[in-house]
Protein backbone atom coordinates (compact mmCIF):
# COMPACT_ATOMS: atom_id res chain seq x y z
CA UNK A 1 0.00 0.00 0.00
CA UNK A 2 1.26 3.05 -0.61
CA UNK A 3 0.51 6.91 0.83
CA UNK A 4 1.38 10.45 0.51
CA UNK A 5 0.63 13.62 2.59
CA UNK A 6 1.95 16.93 2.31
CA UNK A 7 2.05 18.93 5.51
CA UNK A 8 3.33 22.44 6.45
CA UNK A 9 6.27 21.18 8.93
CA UNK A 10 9.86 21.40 7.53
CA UNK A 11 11.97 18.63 6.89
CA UNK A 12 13.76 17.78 10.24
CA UNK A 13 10.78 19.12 12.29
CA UNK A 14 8.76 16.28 10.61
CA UNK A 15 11.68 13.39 10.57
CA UNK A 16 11.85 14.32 14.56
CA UNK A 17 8.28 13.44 15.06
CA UNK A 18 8.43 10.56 13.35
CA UNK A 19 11.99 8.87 15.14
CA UNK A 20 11.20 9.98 18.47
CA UNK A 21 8.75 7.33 19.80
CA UNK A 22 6.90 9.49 22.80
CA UNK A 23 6.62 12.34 20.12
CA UNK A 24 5.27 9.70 17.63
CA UNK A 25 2.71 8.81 20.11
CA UNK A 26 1.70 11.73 21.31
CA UNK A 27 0.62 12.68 17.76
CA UNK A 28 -0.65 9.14 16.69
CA UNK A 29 -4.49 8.85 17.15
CA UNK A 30 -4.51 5.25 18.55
CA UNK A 31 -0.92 4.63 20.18
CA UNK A 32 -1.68 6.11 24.20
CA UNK A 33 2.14 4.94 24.78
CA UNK A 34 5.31 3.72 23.78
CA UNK A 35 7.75 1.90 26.09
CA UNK A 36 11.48 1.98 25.19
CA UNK A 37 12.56 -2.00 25.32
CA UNK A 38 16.46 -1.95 23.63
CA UNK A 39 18.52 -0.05 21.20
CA UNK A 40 15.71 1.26 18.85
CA UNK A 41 13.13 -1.32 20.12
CA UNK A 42 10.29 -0.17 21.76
CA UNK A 43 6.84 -2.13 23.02
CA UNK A 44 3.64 -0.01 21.61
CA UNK A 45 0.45 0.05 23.53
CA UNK A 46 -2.56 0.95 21.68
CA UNK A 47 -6.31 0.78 21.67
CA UNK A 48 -8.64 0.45 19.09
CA UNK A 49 -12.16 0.88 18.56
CA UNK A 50 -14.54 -2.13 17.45
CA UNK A 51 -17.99 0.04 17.45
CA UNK A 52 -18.04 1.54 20.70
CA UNK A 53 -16.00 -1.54 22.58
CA UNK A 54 -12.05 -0.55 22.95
CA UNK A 55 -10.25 -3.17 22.93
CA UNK A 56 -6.56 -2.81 24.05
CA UNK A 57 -2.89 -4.42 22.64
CA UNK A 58 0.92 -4.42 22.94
CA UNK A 59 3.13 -4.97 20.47
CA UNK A 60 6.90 -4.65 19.78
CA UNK A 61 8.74 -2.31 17.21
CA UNK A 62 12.21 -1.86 15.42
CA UNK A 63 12.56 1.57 14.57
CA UNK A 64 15.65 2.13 11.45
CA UNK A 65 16.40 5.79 10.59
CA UNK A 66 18.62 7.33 8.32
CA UNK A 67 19.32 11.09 8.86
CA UNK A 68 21.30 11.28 5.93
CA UNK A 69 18.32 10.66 3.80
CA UNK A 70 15.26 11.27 6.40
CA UNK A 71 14.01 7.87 5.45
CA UNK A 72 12.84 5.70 8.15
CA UNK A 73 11.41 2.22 8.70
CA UNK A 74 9.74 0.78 11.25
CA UNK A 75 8.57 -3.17 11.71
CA UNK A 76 5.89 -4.23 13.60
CA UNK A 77 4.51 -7.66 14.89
CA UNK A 78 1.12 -8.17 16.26
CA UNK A 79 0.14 -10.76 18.19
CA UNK A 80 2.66 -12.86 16.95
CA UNK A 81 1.19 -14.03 13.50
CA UNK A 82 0.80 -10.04 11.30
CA UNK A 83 4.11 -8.51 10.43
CA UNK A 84 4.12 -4.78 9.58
CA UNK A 85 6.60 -2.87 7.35
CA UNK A 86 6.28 0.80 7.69
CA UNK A 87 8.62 2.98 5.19
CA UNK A 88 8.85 6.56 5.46
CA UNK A 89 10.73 8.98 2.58
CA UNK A 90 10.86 12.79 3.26
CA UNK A 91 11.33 15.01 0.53
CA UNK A 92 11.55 18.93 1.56
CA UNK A 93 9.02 21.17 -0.94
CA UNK A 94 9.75 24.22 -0.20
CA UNK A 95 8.72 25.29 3.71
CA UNK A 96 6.47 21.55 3.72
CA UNK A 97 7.59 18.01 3.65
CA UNK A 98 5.96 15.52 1.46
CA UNK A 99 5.84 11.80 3.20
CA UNK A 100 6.10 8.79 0.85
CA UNK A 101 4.85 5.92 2.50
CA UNK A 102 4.56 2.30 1.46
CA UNK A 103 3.52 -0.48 3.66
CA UNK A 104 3.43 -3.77 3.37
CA UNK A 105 1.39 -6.31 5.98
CA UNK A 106 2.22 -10.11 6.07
CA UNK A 107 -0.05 -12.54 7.67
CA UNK A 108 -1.87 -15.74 7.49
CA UNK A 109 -5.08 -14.52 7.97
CA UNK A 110 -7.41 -12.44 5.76
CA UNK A 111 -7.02 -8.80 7.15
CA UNK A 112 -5.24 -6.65 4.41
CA UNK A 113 -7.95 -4.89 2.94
CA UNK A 114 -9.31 -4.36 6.85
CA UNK A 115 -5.46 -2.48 7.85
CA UNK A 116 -5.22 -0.98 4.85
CA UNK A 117 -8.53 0.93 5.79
CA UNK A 118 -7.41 1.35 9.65
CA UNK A 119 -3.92 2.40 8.52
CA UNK A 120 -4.53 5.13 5.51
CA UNK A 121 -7.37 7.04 8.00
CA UNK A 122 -5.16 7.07 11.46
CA UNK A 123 -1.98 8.29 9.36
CA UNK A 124 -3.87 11.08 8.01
CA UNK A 125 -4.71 12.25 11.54
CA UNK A 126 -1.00 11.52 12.32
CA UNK A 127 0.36 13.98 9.92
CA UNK A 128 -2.68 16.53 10.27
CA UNK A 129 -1.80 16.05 14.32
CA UNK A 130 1.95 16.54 13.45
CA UNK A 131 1.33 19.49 11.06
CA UNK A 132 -0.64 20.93 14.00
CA UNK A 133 1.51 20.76 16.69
């Protein structure tokens, strides 16, 4: 799957947000926190919404960044059995960044068109949260 957004943050401000894991979460509109667990690991805790019932999950995380190039990428597994690939490219447009994304999901069962869904609306409130803060 792959995603764009353009938001009115510069370059670094926006690569910041998205390699330091408490300001990730404080901007992300499901994550409520993310525990540090080893060099660029970290165990995410977040909550979502099945009609009005929360229902609640931890998961771990590898976080790779390159400054250089303001690309990041950041793996996921969820409850063992759905990996996630996450990758970020920056791209300075004058005083904006524009955010390539492409992810990929891997699991045995039948969810991909499901994430897809979840994923594309929660990381446009990520970057309008970002662009906002």
């Amino acid at each position: 799957m792959k995603l764009s957004f353009k938001i009115k943050k510069n370059i670094d401000y926006t690569y910041d947000y998205l390699t330091d894991m408490q300001k990730f979460a404080s901007a992300h509109p499901l994550i409520s926190k993310i525990d540090k667990i080893g060099q660029e690991r970290y165990l995410v805790h977040e909550t979502l919404k099945f009609g009005k019932i929360p229902f609640s999950f931890t998961y771990p995380v590898n976080l790779e960044k390159c400054p250089i190039d303001k690309t990041i990428v950041i793996r996921a597994i969820v409850f063992k059995i759905t990996k996630i690939e996450m990758k970020f490219y920056l791209k300075s447009y004058n005083d904006c960044t524009i955010i390539d994304e492409i992810i990929h999901f891997y699991s045995p069962l039948p969810i991909k068109f499901i994430l897809q869904r979840v994923f594309k609306k929660q990381h446009e409130i990520l970057f309008q949260n970002i662009e906002a803060n």
